[in-house]
C-alpha atoms as a PDB file:
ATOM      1  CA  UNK A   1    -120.415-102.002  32.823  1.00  0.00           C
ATOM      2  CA  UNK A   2    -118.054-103.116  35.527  1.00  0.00           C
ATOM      3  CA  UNK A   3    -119.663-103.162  39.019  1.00  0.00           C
ATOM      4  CA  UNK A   4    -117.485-103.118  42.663  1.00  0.00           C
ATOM      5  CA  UNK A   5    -117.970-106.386  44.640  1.00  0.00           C
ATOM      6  CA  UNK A   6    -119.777-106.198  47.649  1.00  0.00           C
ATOM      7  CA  UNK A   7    -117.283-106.690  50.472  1.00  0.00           C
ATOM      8  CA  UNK A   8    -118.482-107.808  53.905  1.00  0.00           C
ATOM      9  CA  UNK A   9    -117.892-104.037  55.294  1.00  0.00           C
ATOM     10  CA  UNK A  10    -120.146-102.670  52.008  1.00  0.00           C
ATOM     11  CA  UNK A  11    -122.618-105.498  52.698  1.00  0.00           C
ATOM     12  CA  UNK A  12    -123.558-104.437  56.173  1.00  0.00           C
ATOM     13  CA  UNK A  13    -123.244-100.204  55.272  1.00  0.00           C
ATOM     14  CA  UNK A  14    -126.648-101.463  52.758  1.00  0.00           C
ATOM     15  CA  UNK A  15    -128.502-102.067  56.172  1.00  0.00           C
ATOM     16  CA  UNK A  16    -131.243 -99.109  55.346  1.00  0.00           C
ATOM     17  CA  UNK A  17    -130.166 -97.703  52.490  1.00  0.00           C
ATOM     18  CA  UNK A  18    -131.082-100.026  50.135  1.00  0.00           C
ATOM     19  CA  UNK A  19    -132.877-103.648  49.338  1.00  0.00           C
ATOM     20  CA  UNK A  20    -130.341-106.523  47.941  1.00  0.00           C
ATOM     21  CA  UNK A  21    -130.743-108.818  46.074  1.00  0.00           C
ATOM     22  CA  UNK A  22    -130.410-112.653  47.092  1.00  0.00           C
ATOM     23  CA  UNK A  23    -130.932-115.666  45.106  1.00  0.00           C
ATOM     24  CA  UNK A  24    -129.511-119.139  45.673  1.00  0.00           C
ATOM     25  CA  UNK A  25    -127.901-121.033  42.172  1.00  0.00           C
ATOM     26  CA  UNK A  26    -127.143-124.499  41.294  1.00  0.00           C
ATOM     27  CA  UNK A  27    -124.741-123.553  38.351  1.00  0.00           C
ATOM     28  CA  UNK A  28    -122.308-121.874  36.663  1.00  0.00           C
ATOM     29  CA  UNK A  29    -124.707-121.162  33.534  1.00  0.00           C
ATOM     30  CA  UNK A  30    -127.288-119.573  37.015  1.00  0.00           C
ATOM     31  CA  UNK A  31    -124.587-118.210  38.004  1.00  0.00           C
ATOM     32  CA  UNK A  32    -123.405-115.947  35.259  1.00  0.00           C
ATOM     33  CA  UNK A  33    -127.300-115.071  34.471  1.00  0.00           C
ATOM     34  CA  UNK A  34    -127.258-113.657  38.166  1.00  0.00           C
ATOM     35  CA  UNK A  35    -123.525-111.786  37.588  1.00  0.00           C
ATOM     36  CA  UNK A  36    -125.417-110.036  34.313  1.00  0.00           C
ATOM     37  CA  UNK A  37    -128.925-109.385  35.914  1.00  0.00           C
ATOM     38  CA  UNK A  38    -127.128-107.430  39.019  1.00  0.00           C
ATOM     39  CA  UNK A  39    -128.094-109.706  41.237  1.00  0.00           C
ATOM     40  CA  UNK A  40    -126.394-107.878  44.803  1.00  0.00           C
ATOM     41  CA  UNK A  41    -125.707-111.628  46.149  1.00  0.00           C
ATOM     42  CA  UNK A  42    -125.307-115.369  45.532  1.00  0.00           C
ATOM     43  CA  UNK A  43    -125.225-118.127  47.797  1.00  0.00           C
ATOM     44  CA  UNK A  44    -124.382-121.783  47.069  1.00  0.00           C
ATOM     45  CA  UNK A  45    -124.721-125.200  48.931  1.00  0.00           C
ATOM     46  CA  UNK A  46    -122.858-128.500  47.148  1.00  0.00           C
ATOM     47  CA  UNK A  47    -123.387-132.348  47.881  1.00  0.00           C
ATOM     48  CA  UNK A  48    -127.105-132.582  48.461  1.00  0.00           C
ATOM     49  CA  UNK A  49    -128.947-134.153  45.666  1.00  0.00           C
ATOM     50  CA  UNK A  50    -131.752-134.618  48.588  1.00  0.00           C
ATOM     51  CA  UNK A  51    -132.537-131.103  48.073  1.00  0.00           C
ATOM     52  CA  UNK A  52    -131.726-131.116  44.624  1.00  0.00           C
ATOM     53  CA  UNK A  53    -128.221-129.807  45.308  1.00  0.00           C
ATOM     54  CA  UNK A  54    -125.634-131.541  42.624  1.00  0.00           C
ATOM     55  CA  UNK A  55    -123.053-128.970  42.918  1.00  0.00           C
ATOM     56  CA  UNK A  56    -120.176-130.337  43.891  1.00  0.00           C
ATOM     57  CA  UNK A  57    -116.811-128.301  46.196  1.00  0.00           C
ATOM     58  CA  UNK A  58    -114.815-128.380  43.283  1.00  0.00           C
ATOM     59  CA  UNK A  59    -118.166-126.261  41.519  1.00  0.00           C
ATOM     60  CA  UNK A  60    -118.581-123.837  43.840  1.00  0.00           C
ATOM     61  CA  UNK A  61    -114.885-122.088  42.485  1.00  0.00           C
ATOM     62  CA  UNK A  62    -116.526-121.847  38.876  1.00  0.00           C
ATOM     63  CA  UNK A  63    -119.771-120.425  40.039  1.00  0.00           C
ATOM     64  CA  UNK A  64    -117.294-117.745  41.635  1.00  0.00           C
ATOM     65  CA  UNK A  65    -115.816-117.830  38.801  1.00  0.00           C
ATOM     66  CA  UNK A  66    -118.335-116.933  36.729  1.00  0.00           C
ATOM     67  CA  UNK A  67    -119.732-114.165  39.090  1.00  0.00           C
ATOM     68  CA  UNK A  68    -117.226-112.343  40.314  1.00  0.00           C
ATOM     69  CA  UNK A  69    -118.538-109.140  41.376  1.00  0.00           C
ATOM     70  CA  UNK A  70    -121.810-111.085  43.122  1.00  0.00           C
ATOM     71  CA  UNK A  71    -121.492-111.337  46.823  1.00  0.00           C
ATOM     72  CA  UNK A  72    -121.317-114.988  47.763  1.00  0.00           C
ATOM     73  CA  UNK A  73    -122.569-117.477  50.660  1.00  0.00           C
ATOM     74  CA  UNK A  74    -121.291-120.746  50.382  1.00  0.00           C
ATOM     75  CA  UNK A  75    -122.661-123.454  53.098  1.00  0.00           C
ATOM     76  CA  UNK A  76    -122.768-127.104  53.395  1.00  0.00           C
ATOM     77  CA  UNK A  77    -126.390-129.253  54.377  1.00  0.00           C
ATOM     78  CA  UNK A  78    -124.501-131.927  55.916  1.00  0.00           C
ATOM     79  CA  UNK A  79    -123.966-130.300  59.659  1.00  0.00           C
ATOM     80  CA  UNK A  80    -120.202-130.453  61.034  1.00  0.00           C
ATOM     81  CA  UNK A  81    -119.888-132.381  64.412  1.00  0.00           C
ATOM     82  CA  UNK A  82    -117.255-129.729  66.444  1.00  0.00           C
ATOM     83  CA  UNK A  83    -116.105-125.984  66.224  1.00  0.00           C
ATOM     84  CA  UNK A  84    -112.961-127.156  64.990  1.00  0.00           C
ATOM     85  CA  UNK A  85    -114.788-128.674  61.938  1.00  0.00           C
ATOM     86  CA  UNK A  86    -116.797-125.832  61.238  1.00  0.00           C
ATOM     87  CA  UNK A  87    -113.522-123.079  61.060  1.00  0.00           C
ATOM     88  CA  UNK A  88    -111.879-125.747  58.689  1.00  0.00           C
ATOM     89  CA  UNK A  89    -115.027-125.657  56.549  1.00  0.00           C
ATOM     90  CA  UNK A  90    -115.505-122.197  56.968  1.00  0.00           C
ATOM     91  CA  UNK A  91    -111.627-121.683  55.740  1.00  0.00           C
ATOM     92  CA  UNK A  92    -111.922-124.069  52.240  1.00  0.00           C
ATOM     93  CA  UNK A  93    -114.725-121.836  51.452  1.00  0.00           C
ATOM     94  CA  UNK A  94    -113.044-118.511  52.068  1.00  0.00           C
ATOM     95  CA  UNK A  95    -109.960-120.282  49.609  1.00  0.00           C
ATOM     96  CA  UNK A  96    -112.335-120.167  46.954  1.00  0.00           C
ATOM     97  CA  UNK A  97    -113.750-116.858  46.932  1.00  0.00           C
ATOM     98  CA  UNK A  98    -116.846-117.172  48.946  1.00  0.00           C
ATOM     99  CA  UNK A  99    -117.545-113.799  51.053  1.00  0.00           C
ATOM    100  CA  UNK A 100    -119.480-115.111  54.059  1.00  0.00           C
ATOM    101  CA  UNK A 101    -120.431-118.802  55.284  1.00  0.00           C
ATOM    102  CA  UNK A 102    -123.921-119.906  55.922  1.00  0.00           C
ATOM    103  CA  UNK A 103    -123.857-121.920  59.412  1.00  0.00           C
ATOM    104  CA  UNK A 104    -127.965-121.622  59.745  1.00  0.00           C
ATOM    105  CA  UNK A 105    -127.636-124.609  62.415  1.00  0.00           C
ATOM    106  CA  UNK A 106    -124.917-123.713  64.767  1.00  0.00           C
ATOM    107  CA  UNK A 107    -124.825-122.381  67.891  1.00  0.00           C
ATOM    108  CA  UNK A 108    -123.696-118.996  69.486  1.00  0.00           C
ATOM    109  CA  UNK A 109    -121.174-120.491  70.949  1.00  0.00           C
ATOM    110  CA  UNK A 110    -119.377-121.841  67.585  1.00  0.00           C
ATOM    111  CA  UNK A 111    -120.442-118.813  65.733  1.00  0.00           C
ATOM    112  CA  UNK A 112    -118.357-116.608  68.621  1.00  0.00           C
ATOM    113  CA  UNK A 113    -115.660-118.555  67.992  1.00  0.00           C
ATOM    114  CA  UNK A 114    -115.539-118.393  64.271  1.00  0.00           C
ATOM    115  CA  UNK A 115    -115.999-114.307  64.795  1.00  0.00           C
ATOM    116  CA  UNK A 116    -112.928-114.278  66.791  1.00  0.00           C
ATOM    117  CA  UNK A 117    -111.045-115.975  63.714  1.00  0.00           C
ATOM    118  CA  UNK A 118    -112.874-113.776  61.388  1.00  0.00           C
ATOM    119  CA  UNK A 119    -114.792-115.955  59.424  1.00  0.00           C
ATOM    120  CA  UNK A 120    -118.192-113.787  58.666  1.00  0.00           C
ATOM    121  CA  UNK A 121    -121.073-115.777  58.956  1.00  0.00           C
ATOM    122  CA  UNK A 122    -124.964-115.445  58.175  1.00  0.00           C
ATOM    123  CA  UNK A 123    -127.098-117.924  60.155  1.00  0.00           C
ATOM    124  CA  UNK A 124    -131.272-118.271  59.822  1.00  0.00           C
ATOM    125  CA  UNK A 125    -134.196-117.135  62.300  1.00  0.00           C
ATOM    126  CA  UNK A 126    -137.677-118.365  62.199  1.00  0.00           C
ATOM    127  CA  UNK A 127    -139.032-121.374  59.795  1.00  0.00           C
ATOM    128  CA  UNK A 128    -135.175-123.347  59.712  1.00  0.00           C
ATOM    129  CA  UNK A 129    -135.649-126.357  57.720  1.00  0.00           C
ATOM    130  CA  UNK A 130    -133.168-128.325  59.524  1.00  0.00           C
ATOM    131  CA  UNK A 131    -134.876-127.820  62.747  1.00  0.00           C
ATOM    132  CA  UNK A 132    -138.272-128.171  61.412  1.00  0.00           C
ATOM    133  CA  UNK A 133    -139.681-131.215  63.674  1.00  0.00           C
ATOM    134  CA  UNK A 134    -138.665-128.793  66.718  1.00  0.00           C
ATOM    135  CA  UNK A 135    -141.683-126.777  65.494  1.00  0.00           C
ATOM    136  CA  UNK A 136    -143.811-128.969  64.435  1.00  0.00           C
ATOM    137  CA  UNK A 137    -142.656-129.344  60.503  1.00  0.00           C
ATOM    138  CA  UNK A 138    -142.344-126.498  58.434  1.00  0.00           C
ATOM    139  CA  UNK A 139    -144.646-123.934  58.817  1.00  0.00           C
ATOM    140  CA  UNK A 140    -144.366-119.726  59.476  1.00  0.00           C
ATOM    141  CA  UNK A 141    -142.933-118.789  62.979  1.00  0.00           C
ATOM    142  CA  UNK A 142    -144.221-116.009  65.288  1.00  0.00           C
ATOM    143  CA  UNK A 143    -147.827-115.323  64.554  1.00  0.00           C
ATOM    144  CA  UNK A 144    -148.095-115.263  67.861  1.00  0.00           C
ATOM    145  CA  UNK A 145    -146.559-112.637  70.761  1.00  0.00           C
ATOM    146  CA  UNK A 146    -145.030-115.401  72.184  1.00  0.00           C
ATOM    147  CA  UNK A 147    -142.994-116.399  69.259  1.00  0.00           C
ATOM    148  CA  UNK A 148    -142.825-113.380  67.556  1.00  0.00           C
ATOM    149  CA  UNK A 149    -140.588-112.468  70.812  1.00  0.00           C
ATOM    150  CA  UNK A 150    -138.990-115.647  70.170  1.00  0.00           C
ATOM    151  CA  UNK A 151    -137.346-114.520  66.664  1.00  0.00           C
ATOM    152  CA  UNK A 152    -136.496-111.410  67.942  1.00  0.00           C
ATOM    153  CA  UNK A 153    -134.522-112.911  70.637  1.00  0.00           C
ATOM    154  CA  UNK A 154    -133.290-115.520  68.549  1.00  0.00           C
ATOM    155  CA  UNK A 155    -131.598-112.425  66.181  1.00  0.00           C
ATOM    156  CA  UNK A 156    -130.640-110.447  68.998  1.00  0.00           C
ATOM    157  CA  UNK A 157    -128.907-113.745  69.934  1.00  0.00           C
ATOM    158  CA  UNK A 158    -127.000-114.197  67.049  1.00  0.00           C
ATOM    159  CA  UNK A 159    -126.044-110.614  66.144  1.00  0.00           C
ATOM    160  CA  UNK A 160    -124.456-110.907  69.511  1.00  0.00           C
ATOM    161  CA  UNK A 161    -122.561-113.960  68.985  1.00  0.00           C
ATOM    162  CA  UNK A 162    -121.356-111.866  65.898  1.00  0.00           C
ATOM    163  CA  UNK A 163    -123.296-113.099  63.009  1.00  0.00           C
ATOM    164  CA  UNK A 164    -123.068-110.739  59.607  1.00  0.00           C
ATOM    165  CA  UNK A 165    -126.655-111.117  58.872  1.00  0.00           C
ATOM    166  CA  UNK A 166    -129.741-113.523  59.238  1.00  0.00           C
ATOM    167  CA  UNK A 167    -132.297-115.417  56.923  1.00  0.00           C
ATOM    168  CA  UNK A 168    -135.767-114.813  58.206  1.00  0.00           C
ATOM    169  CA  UNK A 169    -137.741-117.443  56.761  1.00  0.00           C
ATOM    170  CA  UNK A 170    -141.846-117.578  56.903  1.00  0.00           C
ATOM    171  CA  UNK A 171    -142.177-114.766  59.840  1.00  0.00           C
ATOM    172  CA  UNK A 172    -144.926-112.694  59.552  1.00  0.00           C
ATOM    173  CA  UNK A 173    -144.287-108.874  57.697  1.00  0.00           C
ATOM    174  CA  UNK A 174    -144.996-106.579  60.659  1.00  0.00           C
ATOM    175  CA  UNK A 175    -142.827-108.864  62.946  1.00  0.00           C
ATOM    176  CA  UNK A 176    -140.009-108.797  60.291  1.00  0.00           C
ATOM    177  CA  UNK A 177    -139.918-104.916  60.056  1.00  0.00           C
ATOM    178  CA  UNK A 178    -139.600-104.219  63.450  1.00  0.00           C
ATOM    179  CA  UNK A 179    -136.875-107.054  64.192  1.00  0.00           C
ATOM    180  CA  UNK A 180    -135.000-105.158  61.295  1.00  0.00           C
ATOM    181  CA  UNK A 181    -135.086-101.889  62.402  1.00  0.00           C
ATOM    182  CA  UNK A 182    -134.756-103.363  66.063  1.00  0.00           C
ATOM    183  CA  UNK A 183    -130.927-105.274  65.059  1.00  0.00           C
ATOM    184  CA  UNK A 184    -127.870-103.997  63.570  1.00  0.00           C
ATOM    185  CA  UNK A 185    -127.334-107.341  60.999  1.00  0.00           C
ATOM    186  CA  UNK A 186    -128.897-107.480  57.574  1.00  0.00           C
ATOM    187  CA  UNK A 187    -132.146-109.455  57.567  1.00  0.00           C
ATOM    188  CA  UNK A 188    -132.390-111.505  54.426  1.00  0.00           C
ATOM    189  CA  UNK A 189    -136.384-112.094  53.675  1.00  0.00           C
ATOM    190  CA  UNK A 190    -137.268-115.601  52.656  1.00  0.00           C
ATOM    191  CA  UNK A 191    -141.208-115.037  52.677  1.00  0.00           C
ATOM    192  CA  UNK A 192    -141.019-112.351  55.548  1.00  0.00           C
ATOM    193  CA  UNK A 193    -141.923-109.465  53.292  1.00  0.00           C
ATOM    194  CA  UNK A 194    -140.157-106.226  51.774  1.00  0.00           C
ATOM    195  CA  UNK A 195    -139.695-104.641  55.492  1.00  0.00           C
ATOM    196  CA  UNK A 196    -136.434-106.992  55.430  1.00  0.00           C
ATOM    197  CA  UNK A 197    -132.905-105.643  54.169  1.00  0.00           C
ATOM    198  CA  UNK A 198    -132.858-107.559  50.999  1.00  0.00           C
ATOM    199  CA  UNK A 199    -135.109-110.608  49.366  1.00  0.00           C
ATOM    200  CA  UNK A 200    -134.187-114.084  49.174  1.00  0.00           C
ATOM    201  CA  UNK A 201    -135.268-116.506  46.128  1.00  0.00           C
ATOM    202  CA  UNK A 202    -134.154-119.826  44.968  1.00  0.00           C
ATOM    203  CA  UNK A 203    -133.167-119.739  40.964  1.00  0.00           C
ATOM    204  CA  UNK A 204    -135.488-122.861  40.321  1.00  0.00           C
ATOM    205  CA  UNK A 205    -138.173-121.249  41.539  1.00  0.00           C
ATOM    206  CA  UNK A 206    -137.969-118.343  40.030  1.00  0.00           C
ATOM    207  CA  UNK A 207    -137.729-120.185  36.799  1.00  0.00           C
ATOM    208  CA  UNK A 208    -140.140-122.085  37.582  1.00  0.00           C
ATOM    209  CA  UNK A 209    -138.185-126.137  37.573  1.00  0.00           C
ATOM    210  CA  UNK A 210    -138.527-126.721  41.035  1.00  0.00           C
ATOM    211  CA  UNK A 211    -139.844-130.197  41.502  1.00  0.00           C
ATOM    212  CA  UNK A 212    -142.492-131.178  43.816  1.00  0.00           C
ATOM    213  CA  UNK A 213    -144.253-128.426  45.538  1.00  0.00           C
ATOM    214  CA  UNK A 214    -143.130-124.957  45.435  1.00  0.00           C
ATOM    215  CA  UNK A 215    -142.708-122.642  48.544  1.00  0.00           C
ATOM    216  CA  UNK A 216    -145.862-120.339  49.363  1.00  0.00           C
ATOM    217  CA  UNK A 217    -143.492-117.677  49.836  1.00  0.00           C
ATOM    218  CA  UNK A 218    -141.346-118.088  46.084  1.00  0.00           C
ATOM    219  CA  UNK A 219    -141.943-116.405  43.031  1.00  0.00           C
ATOM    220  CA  UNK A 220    -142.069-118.361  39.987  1.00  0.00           C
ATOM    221  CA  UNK A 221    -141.007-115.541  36.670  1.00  0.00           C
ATOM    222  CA  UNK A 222    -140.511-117.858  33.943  1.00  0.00           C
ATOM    223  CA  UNK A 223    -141.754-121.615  33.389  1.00  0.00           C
ATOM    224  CA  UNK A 224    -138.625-123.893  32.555  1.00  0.00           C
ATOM    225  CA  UNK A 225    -140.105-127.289  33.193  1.00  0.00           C
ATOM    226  CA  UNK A 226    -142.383-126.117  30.126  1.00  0.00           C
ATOM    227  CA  UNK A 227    -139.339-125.186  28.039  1.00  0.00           C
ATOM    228  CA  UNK A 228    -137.308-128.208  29.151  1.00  0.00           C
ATOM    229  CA  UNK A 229    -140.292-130.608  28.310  1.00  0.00           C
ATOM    230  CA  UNK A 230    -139.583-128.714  24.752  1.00  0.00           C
ATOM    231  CA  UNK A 231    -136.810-129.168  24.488  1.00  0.00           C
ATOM    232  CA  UNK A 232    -136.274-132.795  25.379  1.00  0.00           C
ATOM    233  CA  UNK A 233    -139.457-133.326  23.097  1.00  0.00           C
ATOM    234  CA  UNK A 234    -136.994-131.765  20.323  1.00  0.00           C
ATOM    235  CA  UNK A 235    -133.913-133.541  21.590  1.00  0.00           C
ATOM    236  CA  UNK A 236    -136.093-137.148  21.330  1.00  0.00           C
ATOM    237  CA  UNK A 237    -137.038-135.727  17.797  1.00  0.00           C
ATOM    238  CA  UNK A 238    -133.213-134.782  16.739  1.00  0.00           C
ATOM    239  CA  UNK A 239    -132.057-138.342  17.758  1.00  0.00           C
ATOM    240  CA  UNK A 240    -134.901-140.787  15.631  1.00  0.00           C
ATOM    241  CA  UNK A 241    -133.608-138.757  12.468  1.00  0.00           C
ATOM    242  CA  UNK A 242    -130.199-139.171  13.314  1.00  0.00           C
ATOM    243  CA  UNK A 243    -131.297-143.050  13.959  1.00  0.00           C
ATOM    244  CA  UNK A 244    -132.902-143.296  10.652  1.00  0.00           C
ATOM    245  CA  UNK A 245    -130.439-141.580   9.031  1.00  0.00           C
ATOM    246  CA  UNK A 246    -128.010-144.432  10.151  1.00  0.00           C
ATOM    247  CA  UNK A 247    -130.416-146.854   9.038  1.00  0.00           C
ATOM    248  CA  UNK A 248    -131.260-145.284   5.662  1.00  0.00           C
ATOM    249  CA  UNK A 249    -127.509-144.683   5.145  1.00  0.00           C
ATOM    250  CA  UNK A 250    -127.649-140.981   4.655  1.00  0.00           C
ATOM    251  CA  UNK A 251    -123.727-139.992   5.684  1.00  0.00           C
ATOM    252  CA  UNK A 252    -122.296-139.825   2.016  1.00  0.00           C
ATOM    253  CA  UNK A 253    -123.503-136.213   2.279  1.00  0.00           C
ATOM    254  CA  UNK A 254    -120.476-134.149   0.760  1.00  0.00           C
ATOM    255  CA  UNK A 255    -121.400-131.306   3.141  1.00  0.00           C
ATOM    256  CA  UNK A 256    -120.054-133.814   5.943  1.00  0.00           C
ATOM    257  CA  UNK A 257    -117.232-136.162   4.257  1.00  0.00           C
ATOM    258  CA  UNK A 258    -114.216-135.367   2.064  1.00  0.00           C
ATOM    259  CA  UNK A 259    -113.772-136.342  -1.798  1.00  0.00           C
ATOM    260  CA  UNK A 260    -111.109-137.757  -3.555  1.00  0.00           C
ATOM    261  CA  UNK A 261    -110.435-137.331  -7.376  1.00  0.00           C
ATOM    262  CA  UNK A 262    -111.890-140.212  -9.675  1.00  0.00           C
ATOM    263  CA  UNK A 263    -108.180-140.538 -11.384  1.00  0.00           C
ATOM    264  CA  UNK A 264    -107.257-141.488  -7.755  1.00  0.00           C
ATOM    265  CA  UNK A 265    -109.599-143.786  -6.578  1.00  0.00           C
ATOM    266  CA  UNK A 266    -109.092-145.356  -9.556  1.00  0.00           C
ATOM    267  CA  UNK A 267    -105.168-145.771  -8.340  1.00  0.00           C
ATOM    268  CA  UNK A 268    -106.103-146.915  -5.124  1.00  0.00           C
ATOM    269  CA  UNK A 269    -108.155-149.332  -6.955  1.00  0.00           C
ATOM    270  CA  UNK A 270    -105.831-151.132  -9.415  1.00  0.00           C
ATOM    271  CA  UNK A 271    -102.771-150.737  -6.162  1.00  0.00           C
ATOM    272  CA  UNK A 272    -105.794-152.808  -3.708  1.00  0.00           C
ATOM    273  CA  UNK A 273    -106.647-155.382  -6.185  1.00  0.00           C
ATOM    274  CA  UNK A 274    -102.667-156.315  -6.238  1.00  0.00           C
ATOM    275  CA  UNK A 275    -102.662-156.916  -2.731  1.00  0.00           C
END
């Protein structure tokens, strides 16, 4: 059954009515899974193999593509250097489909500037990754008052510059319920807990093929990196019989080649040894 996209007006009327959905692909084939599982929104990245990223621009119009009644965040990892850069950015991805931008590292002051074109944005609040060795490397923010005030400021911040909604990444449960109730944005859980407007996974954890370590706050569902080491075990197998095969010369197999009647070979025959 057919399902209405979210629009950015539906996606802020979910604020308390209901929990979305979030989950970050790499691919078309995640992509379409997500379109077919429901999943409320998508968002995509491109051009950052250092995170495990290989999605290139050109991509990120097939995973639309492919999911076309998901919401969908679109964002770049490598920062822009002015406003100006950012709206043009902002712009190619609103060419391709994408619903709202991701600018988790800019300021109030660009993000006020890219609500006056309106460009809807979602930006981040608590553990950002980019900003990590401000903190002290990655680790939860606002187990204390102190910081705890700190986030909420932080969103109140934001949602004033005119940002659509926020990650809130590693904050403690309590402090993420009553920041959500507290602004009028979505919050967007990344390990904050259910008190948040919707839940935010990556798709290689939750299949479980995310190399290295894998976040305390992701949920692994299915174990890929099992089924993949299947299934390249299988591939390895497929190709030494195909070798041997080769080397056993196995391809006169009349399931795979064509025939030719015996009075006409023997033509060809007698016409080749005139030649």
């Amino acid at each position: 059954m057919s399902r209405k996209k979210l629009t950015v007006y539906d996606f802020l009327k979910c604020k308390g009515k209901r929990q979305l959905s979030i989950m970050f692909v790499h691919n078309v084939e995640e992509a379409r899974a997500a379109e077919e599982a429901g999943i409320d929104m998508i968002c995509t990245a491109h051009d950052a193999p250092q995170f495990g990223v290989y999605t290139t621009f050109e991509d990120l119009g097939r995973i639309r593509a492919a999911a076309p009644s998901c919401f969908m965040q679109a964002g770049a990892v490598v920062p822009c250097a002015s406003e100006v850069e950012a709206l043009k950015l902002c712009h190619n991805y609103l060419e391709i489909g994408a619903d709202c931008v991701y600018g988790g590292n800019w300021s109030c002051k660009w993000i006020r500037a890219l609500r006056d074109a309106s460009i809807p944005i979602n930006s981040h609040v608590g553990l950002i990754p980019a900003k990590a060795t401000w903190i002290g490397g990655y680790r939860a923010i606002g187990k204390t008052a102190e910081e705890a005030i700190g986030v909420l400021r932080h969103a109140l911040e934001l949602q004033e510059a005119g940002v659509i909604g926020v990650e809130m990444e590693v904050v403690p449960p309590p402090i993420a319920a009553y920041i959500t109730q507290k602004v009028d944005i979505l919050t967007l859980s990344m390990g904050s807990g259910s008190g948040c407007d919707g839940q935010y996974l990556f798709a290689n954890d939750i299949l479980g093929y995310t190399d290295g370590k894998i976040p305390r706050h992701a949920r692994v569902y299915r174990d890929f990196n099992k089924e993949y080491a299947r299934l390249q075990e299988e591939r390895t197998k497929a190709f030494k019989e195909f070798h041997n095969d080769v080397v056993n010369k196995k391809f006169d197999d009349p399931k795979i080649t064509v025939g030719i009647e015996d009075r006409e070979y023997e033509k060809f025959i007698n016409l080749a040894e005139k030649l």
